[in-house]
PDB file of N, CA and C in Angstrom:
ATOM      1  N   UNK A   1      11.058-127.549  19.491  1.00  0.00           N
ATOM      2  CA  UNK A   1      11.455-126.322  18.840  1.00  0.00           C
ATOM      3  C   UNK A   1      11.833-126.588  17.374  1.00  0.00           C
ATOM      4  N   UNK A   2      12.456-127.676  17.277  1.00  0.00           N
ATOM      5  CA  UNK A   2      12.964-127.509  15.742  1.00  0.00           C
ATOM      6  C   UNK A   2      11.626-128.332  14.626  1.00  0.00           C
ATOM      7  N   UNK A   3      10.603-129.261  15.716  1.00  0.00           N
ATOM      8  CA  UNK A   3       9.327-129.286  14.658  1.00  0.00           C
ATOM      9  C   UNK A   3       8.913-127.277  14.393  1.00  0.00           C
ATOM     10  N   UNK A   4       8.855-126.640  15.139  1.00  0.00           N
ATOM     11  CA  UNK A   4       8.313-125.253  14.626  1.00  0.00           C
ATOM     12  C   UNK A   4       9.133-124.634  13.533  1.00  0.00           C
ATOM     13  N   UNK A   5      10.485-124.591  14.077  1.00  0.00           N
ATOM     14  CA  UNK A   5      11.341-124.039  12.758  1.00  0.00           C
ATOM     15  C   UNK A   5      11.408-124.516  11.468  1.00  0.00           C
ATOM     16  N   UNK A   6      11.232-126.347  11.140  1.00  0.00           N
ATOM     17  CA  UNK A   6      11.193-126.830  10.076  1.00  0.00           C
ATOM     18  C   UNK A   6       9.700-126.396   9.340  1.00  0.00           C
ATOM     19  N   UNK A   7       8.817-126.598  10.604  1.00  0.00           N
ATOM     20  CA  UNK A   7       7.534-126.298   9.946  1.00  0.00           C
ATOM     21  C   UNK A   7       7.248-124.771   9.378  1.00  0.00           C
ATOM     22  N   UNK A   8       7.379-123.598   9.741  1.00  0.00           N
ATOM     23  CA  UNK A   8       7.386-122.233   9.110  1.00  0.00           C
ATOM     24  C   UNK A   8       9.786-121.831   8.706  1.00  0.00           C
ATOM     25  N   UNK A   9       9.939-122.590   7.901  1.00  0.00           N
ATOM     26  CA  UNK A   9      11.424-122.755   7.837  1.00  0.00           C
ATOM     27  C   UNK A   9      11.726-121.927   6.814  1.00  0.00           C
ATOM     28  N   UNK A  10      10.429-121.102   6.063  1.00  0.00           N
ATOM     29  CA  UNK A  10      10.601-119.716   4.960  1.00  0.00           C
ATOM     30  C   UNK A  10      10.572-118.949   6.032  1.00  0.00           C
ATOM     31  N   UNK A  11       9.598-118.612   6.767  1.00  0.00           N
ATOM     32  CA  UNK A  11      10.140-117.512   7.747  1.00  0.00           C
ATOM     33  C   UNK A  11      11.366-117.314   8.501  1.00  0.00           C
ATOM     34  N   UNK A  12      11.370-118.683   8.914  1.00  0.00           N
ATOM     35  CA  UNK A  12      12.703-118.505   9.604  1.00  0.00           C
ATOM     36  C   UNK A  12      13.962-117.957   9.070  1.00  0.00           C
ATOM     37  N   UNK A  13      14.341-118.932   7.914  1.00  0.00           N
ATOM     38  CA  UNK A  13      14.970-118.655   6.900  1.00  0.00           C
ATOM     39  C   UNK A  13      15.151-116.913   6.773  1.00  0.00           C
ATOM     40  N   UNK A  14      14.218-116.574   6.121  1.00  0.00           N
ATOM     41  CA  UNK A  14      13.358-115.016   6.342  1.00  0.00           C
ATOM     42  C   UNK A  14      14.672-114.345   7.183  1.00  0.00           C
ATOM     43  N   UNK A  15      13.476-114.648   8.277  1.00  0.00           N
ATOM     44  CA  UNK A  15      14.393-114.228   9.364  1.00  0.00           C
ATOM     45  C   UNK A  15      15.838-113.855   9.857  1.00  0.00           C
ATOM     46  N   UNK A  16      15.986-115.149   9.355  1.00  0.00           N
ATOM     47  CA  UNK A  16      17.631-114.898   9.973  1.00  0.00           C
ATOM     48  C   UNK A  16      18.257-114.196   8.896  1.00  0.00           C
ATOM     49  N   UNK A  17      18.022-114.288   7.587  1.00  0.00           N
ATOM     50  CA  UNK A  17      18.499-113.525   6.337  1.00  0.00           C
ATOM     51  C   UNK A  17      18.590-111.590   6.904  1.00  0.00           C
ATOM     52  N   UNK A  18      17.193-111.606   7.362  1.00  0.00           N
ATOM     53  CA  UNK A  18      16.920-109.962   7.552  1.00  0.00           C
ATOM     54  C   UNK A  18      17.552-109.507   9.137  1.00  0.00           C
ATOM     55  N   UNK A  19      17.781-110.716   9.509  1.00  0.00           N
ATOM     56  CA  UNK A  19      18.964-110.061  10.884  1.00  0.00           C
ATOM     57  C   UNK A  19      20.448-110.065  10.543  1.00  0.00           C
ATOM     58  N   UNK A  20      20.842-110.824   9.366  1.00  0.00           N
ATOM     59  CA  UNK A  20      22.158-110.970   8.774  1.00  0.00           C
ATOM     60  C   UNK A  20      22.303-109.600   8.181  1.00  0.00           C
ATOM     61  N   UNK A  21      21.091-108.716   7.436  1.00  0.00           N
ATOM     62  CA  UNK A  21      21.533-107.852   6.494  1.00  0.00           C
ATOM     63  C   UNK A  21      21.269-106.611   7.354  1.00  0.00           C
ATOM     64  N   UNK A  22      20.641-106.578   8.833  1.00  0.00           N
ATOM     65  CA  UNK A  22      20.876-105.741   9.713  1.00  0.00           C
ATOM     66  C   UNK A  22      22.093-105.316  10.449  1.00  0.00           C
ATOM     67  N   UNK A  23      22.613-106.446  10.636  1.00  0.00           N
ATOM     68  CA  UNK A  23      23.872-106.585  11.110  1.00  0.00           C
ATOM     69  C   UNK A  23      25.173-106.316  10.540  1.00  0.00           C
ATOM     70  N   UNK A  24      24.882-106.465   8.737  1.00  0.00           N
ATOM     71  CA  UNK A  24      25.941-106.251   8.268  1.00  0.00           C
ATOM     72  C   UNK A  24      25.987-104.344   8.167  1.00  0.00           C
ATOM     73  N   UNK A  25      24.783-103.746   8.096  1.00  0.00           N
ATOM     74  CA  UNK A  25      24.010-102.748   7.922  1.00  0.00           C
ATOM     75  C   UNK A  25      24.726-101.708   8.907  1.00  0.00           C
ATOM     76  N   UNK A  26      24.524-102.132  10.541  1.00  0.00           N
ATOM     77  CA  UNK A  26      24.925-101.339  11.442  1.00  0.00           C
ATOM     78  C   UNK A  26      26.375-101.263  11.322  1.00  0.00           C
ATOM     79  N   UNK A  27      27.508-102.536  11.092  1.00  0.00           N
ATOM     80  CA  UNK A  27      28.766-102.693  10.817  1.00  0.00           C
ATOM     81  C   UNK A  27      29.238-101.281   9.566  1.00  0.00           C
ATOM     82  N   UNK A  28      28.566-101.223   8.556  1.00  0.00           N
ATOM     83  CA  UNK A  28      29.122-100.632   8.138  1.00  0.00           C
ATOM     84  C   UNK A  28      29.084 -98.949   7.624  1.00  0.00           C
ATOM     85  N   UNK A  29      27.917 -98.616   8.297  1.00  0.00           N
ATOM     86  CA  UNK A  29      27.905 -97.143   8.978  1.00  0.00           C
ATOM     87  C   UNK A  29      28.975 -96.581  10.080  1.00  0.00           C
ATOM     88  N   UNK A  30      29.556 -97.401  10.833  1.00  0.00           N
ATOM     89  CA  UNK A  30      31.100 -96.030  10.861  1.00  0.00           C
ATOM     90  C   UNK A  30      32.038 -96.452  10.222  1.00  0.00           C
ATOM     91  N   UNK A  31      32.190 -97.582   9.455  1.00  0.00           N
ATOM     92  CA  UNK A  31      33.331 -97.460   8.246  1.00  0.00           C
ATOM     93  C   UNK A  31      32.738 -96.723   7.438  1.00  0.00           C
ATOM     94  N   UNK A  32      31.649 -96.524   6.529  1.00  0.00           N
ATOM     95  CA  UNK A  32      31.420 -95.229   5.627  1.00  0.00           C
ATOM     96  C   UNK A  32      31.867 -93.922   6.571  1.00  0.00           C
ATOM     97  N   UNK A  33      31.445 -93.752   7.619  1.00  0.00           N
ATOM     98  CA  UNK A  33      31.959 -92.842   8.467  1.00  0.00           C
ATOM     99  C   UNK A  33      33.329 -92.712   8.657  1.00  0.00           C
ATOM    100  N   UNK A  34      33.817 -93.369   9.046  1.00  0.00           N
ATOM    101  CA  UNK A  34      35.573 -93.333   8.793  1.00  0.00           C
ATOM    102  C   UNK A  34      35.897 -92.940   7.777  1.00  0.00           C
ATOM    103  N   UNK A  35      35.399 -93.801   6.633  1.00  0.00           N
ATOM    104  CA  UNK A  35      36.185 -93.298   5.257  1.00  0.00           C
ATOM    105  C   UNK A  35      36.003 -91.818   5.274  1.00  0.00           C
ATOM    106  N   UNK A  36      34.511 -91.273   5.238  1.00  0.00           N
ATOM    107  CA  UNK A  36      34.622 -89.864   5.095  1.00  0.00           C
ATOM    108  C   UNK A  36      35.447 -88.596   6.141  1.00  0.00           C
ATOM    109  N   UNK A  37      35.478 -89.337   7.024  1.00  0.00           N
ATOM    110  CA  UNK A  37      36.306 -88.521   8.002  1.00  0.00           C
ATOM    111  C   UNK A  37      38.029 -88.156   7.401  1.00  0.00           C
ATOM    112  N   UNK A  38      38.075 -89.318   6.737  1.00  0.00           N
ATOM    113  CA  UNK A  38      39.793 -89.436   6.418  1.00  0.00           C
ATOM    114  C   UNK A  38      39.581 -88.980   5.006  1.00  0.00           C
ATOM    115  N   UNK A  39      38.855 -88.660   4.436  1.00  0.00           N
ATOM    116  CA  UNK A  39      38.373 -87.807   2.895  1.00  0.00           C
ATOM    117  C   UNK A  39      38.464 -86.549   3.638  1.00  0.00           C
ATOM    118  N   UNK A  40      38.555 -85.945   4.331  1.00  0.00           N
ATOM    119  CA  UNK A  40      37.867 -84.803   4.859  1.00  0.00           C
ATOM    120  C   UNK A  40      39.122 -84.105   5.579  1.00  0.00           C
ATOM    121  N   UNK A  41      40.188 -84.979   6.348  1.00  0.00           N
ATOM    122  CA  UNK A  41      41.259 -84.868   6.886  1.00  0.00           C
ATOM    123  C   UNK A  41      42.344 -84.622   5.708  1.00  0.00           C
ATOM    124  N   UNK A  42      42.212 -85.516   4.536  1.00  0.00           N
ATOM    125  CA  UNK A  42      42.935 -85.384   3.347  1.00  0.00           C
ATOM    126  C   UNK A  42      42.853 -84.146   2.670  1.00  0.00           C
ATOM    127  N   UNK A  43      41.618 -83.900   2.992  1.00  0.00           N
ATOM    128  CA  UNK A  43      41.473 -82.452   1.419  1.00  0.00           C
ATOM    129  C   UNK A  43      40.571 -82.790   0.406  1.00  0.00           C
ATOM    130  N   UNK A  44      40.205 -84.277   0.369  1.00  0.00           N
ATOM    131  CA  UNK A  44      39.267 -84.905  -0.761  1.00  0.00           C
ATOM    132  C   UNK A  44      37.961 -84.058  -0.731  1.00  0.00           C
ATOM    133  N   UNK A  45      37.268 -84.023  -1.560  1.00  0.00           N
ATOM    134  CA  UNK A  45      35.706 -83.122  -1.585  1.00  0.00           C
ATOM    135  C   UNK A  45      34.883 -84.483  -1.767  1.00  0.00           C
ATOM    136  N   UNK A  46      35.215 -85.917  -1.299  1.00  0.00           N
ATOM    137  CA  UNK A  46      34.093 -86.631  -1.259  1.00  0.00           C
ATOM    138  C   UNK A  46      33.015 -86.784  -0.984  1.00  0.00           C
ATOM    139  N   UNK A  47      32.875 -86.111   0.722  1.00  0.00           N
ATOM    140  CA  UNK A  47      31.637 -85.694   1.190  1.00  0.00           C
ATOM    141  C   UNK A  47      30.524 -84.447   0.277  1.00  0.00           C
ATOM    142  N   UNK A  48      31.381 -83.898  -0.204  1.00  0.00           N
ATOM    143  CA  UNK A  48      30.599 -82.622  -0.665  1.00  0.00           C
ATOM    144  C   UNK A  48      30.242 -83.467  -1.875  1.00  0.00           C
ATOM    145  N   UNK A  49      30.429 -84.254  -2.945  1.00  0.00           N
ATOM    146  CA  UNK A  49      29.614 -84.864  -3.785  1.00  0.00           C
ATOM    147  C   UNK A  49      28.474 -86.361  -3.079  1.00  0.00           C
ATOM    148  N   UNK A  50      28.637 -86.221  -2.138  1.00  0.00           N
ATOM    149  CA  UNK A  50      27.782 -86.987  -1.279  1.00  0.00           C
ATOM    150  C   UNK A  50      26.553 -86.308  -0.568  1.00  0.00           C
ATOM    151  N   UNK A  51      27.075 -85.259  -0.011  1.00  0.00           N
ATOM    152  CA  UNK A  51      26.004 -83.983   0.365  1.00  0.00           C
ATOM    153  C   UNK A  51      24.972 -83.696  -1.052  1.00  0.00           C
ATOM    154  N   UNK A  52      26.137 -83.202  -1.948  1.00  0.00           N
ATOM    155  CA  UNK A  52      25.364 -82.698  -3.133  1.00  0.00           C
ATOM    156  C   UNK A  52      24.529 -83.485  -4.268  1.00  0.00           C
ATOM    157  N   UNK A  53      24.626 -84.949  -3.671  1.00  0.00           N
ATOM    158  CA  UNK A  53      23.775 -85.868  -4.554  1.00  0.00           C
ATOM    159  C   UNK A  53      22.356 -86.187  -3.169  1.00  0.00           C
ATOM    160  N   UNK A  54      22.627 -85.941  -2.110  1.00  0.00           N
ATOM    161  CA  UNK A  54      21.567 -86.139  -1.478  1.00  0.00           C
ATOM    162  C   UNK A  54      20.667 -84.579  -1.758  1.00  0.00           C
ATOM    163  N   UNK A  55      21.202 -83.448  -1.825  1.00  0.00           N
ATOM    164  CA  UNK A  55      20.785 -82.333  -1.935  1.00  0.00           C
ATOM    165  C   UNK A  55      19.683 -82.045  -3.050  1.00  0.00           C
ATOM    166  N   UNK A  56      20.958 -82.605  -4.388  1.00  0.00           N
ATOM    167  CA  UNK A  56      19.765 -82.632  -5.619  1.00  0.00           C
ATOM    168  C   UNK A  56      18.555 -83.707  -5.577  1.00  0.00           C
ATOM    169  N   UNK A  57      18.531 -84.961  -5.043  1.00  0.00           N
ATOM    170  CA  UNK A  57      17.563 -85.623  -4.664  1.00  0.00           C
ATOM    171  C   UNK A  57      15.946 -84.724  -4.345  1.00  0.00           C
ATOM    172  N   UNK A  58      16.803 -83.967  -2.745  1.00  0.00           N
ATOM    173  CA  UNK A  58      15.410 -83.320  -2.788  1.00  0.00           C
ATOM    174  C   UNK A  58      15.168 -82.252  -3.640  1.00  0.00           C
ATOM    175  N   UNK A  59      15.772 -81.697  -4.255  1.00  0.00           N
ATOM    176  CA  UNK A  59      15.458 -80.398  -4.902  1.00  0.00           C
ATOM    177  C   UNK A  59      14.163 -81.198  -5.874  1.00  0.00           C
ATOM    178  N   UNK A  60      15.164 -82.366  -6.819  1.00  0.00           N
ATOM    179  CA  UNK A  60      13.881 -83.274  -7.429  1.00  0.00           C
ATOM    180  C   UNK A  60      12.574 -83.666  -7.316  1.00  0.00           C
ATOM    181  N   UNK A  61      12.627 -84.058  -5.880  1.00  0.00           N
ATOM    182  CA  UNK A  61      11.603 -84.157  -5.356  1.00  0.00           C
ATOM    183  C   UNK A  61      10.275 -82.982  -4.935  1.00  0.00           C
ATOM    184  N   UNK A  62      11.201 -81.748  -4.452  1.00  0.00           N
ATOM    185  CA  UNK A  62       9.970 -80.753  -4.028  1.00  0.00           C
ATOM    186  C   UNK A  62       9.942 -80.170  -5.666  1.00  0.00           C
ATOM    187  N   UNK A  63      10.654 -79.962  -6.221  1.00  0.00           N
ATOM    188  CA  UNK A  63      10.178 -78.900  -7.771  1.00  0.00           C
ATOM    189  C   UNK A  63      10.196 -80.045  -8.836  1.00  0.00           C
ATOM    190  N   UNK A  64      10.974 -81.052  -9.200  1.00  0.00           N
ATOM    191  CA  UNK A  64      11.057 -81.705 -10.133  1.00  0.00           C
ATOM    192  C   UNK A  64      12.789 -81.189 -11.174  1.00  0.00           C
ATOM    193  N   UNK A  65      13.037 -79.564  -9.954  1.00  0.00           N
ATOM    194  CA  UNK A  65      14.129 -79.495 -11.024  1.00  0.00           C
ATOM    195  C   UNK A  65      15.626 -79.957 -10.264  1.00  0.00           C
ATOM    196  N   UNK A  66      16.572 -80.119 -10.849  1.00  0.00           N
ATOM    197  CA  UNK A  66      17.885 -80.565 -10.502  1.00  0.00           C
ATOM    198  C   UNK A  66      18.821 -78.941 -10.511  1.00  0.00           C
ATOM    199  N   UNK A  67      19.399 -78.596  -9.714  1.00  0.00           N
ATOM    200  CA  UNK A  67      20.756 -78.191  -9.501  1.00  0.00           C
ATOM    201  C   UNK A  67      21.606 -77.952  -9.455  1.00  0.00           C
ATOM    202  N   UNK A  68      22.406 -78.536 -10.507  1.00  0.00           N
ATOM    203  CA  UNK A  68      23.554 -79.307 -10.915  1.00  0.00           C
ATOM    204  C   UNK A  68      24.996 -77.850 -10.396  1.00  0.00           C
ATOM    205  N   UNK A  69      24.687 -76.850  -9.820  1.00  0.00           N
ATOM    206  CA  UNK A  69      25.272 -75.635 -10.044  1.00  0.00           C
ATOM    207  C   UNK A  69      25.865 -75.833  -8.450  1.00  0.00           C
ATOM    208  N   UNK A  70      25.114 -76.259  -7.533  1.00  0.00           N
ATOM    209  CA  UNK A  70      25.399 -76.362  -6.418  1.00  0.00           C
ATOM    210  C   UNK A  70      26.095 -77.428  -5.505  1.00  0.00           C
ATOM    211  N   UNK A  71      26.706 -78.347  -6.928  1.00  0.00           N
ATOM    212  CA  UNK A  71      27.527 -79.390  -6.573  1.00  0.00           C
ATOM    213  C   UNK A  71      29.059 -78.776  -6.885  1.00  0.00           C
ATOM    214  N   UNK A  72      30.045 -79.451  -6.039  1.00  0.00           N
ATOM    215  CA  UNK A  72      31.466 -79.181  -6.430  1.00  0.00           C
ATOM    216  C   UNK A  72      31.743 -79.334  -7.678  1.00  0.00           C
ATOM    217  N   UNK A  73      32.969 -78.589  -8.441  1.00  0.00           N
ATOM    218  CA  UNK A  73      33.508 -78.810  -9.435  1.00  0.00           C
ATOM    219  C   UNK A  73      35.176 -79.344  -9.183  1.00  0.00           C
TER     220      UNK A  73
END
């Protein structure tokens, strides 16, 4: 086994890199989740400039124009 791993040892390498940054990946989708929950419990409008930057994204995308009216102030 470890002649195969030394021998393709960029993939491997590879590999284990892109299961490290999966892992850190899934970890920290319900802490972003938490945080916004406790933004949200507070009174903060964090989410709503989070909504409203994914929002104008697509507006960009289907017309080319931006929004800017439909984000919080």
């Amino acid at each position: 086994m470890w002649q195969a791993i030394w021998r393709y040892r960029k993939q491997t390498l590879g590999a284990a890199a892109l299961m490290i940054v999966a892992k850190l990946a899934g970890v920290s989708v319900p802490l972003v989740l938490r945080s916004i929950v406790r933004d949200v419990q507070k009174g903060t409008d964090s989410i709503g400039y989070l909504l409203c930057g994914v929002q104008m994204g697509r507006n960009d995308e289907k017309s080319g124009h931006v929004h800017e009216s439909e984000c919080p102030s």
